[in-house]
N, C-alpha and C. Protein backbone atom coordinates (compact mmCIF):
# COMPACT_ATOMS: atom_id res chain seq x y z
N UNK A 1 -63.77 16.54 59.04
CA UNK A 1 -62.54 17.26 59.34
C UNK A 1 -61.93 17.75 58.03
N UNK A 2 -61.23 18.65 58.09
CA UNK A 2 -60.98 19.73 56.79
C UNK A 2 -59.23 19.40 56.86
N UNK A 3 -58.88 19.54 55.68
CA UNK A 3 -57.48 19.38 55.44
C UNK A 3 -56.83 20.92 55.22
N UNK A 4 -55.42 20.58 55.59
CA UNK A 4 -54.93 22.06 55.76
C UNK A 4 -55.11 22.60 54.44
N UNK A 5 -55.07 22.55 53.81
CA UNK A 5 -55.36 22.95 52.21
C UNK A 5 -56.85 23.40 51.92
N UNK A 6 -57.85 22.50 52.53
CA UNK A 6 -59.22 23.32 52.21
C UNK A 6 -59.26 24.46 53.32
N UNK A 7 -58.41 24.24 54.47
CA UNK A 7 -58.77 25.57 55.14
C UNK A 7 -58.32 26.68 54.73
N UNK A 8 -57.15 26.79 54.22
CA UNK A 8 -56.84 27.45 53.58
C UNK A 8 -57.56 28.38 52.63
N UNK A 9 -57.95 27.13 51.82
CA UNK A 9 -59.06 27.64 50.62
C UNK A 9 -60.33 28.38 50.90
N UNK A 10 -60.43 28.09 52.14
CA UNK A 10 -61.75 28.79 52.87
C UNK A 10 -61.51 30.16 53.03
N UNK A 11 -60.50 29.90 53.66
CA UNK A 11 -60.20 31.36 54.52
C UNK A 11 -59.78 32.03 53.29
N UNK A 12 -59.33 31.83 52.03
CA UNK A 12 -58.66 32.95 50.66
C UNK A 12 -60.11 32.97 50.05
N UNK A 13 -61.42 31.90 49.89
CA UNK A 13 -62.53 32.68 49.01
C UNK A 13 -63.26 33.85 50.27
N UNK A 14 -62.79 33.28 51.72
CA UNK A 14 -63.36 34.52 52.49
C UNK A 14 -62.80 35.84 52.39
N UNK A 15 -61.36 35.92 52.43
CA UNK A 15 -61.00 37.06 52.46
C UNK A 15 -61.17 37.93 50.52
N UNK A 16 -61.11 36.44 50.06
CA UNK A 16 -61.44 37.38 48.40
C UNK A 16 -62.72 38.15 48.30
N UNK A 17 -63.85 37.87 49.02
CA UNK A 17 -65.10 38.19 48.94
C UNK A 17 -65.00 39.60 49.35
N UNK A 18 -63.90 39.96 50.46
CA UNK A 18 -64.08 41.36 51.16
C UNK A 18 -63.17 42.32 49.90
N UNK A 19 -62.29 41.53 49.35
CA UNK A 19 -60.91 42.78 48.99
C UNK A 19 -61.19 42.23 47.38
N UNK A 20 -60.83 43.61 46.48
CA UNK A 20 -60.64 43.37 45.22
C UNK A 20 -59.68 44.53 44.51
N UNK A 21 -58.74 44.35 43.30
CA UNK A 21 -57.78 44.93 42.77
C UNK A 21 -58.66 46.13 41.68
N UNK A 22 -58.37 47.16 42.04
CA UNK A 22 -59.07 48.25 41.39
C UNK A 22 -57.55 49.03 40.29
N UNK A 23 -58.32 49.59 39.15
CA UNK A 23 -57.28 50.61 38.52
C UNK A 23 -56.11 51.47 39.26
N UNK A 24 -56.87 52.09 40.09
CA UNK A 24 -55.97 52.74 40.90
C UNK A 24 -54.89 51.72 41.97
N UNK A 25 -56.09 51.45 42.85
CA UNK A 25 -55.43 50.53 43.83
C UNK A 25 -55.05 48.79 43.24
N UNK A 26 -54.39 48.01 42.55
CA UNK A 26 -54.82 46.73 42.64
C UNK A 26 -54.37 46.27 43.67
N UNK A 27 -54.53 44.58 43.34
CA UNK A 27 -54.52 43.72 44.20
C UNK A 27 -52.97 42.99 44.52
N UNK A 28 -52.39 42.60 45.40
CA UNK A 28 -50.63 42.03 45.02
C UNK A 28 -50.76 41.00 46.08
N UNK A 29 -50.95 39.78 45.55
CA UNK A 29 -51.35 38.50 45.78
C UNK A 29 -50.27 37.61 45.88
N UNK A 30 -49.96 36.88 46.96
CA UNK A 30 -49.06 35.92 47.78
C UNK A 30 -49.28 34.48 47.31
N UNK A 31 -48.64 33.62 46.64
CA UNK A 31 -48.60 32.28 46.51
C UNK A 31 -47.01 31.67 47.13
N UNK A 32 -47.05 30.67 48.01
CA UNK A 32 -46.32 30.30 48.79
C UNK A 32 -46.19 29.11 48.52
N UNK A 33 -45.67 28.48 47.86
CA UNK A 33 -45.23 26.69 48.00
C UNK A 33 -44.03 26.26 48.96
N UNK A 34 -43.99 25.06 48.83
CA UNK A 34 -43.00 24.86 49.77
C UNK A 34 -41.41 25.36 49.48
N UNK A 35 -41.17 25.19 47.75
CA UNK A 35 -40.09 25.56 47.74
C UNK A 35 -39.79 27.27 47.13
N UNK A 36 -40.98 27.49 46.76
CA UNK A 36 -40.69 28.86 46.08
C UNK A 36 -41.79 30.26 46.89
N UNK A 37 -41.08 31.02 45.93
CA UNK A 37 -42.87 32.12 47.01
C UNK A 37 -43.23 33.21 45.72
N UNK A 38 -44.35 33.40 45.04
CA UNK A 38 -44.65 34.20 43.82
C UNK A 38 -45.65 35.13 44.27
N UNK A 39 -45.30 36.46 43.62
CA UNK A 39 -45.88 37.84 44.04
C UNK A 39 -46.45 38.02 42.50
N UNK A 40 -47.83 38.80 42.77
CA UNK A 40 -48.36 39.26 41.45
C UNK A 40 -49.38 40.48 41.86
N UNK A 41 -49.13 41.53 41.38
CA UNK A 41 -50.03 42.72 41.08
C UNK A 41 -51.33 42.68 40.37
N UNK A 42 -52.21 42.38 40.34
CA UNK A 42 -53.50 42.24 39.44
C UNK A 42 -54.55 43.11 39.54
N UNK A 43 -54.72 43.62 38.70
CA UNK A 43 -56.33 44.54 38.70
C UNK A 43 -57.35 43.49 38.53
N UNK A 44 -58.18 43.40 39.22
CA UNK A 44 -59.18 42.55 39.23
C UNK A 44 -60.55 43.07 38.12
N UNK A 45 -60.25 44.11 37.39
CA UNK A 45 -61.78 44.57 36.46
C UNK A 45 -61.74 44.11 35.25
N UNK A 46 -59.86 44.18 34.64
CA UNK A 46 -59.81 43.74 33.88
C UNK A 46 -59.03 42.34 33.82
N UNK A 47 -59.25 41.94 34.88
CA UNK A 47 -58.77 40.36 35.10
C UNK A 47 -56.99 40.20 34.70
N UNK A 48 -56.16 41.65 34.77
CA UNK A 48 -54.81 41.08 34.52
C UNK A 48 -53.85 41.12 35.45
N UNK A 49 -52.85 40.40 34.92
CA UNK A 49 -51.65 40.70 36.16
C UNK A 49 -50.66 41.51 35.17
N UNK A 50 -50.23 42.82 36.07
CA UNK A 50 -49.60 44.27 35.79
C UNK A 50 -48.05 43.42 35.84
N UNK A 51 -48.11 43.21 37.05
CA UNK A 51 -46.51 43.00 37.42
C UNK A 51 -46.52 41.36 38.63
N UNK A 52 -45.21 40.38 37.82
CA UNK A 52 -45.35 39.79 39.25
C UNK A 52 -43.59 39.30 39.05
N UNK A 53 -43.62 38.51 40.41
CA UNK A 53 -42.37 38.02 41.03
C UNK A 53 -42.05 36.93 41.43
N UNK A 54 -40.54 36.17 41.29
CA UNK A 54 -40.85 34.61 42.36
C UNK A 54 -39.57 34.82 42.56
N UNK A 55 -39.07 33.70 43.41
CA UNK A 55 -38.17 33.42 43.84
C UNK A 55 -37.19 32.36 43.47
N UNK A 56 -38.02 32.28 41.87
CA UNK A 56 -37.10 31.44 41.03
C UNK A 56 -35.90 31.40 40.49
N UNK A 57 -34.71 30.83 40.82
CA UNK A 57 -33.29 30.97 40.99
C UNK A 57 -32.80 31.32 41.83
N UNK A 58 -33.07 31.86 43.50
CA UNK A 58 -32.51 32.08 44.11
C UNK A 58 -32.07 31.32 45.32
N UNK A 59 -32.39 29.94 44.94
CA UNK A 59 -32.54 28.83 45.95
C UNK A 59 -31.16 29.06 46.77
N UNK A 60 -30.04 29.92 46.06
CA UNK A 60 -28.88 29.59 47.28
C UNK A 60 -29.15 30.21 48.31
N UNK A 61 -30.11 31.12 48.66
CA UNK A 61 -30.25 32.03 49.99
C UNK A 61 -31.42 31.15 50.81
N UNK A 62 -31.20 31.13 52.01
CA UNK A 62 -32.36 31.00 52.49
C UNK A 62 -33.87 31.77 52.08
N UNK A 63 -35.04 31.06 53.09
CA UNK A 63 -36.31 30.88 52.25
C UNK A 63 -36.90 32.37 52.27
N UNK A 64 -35.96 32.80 53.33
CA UNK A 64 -36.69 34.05 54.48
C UNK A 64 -36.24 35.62 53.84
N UNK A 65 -34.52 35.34 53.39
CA UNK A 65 -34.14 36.13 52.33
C UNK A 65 -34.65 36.11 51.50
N UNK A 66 -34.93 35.33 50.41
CA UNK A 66 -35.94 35.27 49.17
C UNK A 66 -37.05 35.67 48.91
N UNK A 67 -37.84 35.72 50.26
CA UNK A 67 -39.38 35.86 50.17
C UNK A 67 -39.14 37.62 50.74
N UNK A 68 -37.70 38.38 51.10
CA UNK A 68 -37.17 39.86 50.78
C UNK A 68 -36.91 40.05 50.00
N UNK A 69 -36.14 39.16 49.29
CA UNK A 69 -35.51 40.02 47.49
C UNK A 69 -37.09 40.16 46.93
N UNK A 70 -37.74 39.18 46.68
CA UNK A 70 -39.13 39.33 45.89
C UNK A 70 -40.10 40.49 46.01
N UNK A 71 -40.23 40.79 47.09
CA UNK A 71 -40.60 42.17 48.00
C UNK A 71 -40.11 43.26 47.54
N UNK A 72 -38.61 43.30 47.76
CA UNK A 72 -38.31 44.39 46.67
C UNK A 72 -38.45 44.26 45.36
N UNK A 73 -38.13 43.02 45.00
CA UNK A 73 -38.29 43.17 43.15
C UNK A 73 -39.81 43.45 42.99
N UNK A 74 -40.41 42.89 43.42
CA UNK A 74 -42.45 43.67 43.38
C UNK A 74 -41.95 44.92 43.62
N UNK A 75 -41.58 45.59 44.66
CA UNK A 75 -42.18 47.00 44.56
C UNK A 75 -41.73 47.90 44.13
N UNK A 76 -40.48 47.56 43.14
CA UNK A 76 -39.29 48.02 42.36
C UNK A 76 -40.24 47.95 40.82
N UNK A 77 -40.47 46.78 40.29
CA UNK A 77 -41.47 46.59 38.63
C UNK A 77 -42.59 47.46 39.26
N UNK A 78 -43.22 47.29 40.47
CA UNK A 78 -44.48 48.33 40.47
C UNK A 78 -44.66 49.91 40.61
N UNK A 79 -43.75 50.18 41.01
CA UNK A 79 -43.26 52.00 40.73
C UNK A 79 -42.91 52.21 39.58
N UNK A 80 -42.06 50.59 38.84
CA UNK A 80 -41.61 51.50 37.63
C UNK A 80 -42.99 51.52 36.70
N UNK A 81 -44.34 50.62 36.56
CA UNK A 81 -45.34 50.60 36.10
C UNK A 81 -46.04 51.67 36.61
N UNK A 82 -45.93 52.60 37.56
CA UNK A 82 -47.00 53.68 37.93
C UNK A 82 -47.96 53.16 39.13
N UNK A 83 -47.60 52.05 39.97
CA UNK A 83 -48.48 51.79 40.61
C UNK A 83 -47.62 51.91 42.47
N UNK A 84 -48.60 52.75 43.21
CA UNK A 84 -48.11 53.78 44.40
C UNK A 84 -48.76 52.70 45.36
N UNK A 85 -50.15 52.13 45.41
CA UNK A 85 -50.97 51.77 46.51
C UNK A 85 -51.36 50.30 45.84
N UNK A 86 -51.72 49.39 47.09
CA UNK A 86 -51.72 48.03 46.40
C UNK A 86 -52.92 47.86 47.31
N UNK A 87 -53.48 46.73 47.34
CA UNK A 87 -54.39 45.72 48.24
C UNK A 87 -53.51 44.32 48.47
N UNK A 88 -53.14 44.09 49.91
CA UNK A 88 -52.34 43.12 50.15
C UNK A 88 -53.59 41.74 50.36
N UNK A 89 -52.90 40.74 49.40
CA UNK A 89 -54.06 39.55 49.36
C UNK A 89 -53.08 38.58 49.86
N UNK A 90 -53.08 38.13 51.34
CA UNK A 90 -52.29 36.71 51.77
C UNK A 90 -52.46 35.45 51.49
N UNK A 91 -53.79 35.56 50.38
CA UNK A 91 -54.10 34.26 49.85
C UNK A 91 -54.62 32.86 51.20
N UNK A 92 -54.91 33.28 51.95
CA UNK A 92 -55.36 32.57 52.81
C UNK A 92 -54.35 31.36 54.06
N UNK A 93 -53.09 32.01 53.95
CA UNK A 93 -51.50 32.22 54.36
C UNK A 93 -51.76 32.69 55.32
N UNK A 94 -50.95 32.84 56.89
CA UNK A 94 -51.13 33.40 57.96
C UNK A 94 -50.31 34.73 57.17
N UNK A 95 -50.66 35.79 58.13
CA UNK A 95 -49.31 36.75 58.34
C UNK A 95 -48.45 36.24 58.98
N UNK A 96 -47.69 35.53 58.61
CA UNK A 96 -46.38 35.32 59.25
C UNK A 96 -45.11 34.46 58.51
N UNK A 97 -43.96 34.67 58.94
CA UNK A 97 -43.10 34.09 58.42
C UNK A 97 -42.75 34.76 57.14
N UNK A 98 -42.81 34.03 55.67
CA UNK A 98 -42.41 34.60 54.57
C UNK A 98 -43.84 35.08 53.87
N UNK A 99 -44.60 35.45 54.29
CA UNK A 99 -45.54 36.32 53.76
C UNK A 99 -45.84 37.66 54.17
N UNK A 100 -45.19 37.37 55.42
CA UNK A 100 -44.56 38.97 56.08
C UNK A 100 -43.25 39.59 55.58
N UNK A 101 -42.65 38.74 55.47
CA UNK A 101 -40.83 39.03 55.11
C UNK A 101 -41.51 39.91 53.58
N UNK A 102 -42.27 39.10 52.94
CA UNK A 102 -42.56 39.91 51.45
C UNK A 102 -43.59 41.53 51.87
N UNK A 103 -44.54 41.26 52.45
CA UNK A 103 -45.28 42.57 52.82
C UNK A 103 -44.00 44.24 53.41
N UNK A 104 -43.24 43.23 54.00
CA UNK A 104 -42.61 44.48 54.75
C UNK A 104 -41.33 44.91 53.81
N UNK A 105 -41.03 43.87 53.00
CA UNK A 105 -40.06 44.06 51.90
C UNK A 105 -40.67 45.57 50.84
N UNK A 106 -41.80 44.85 51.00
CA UNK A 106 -42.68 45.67 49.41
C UNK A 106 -42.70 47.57 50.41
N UNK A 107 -43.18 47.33 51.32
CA UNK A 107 -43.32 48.58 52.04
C UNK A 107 -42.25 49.29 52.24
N UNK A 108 -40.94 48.73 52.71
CA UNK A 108 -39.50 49.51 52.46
C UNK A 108 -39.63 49.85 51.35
N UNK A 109 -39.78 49.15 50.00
CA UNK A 109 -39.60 49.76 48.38
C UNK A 109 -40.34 50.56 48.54
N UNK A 110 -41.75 50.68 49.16
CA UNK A 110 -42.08 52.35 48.73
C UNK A 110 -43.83 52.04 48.14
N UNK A 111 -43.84 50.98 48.26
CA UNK A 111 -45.72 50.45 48.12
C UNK A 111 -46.72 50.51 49.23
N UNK A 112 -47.52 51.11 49.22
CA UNK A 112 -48.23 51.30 49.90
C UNK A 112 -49.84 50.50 50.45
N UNK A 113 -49.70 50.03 51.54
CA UNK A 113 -51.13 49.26 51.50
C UNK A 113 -51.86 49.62 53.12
C-alpha cells in the first residue's frame, strides 16, 4: 500500500514525463504545503527558474485568498519578464481547491496555458 505522498510522487514523475518548460512556453509549477503554496516559472533546457511566488507573509488571509494573490503576483513578474504562455505543472496535486484558486488567478492576470 502506497502513502499519500508516494502517490503523489507517482502521479508528478507521470505527468513530468508528458510536459516540459520550453524558451518560449515554460513550465509554472505548483508546490503546496500545508501552510504555504509556492509558484515558479521554469524553463526546463536551461534548468532555471525565470520567476516565482509564495504566500509567504500573508498568513492573515485565508488559505484560498492567498493561493489568489500568488496567481496574480505570478502572472504580474511573468508579463513583466516577457513571458505570454506557460505549461501548467500541478505537481501531482489534484485540480482542485488552492491549485485551482492559483491557475485561474494566473489566467485573469493575462497568462496563458
Amino acid at each position: 500500500m502506497t502513502t499519500k505522498i508516494e502517490r503523489r510522487i507517482k502521479i508528478k514523475y507521470r505527468v513530468r514525463s508528458k510536459i516540459s518548460g520550453t524558451t518560449e512556453r515554460p513550465r509554472m509549477s505548483v508546490f503546496r504545503s500545508n501552510k504555504q503554496i509556492y509558484v515558479q516559472v521554469i524553463n526546463d533546457i536551461t534548468g532555471r527558474t525565470i520567476v516565482a511566488a509564495s504566500s509567504a507573509g500573508m498568513e492573515t488571509m485565508p488559505k484560498k485568498e492567498q493561493a489568489a494573490k500568488v496567481g496574480e503576483l505570478i502572472a504580474k513578474k511573468a508579463l513583466e519578464a516577457g513571458i505570454t504562455s506557460v505549461v501548467f505543472d500541478r505537481n501531482g496535486y489534484l485540480y482542485h481547491g488552492r491549485v485551482k484558486e492559483v491557475a485561474d488567478a494566473a489566467r485573469n492576470g493575462g497568462l496563458k496555458f
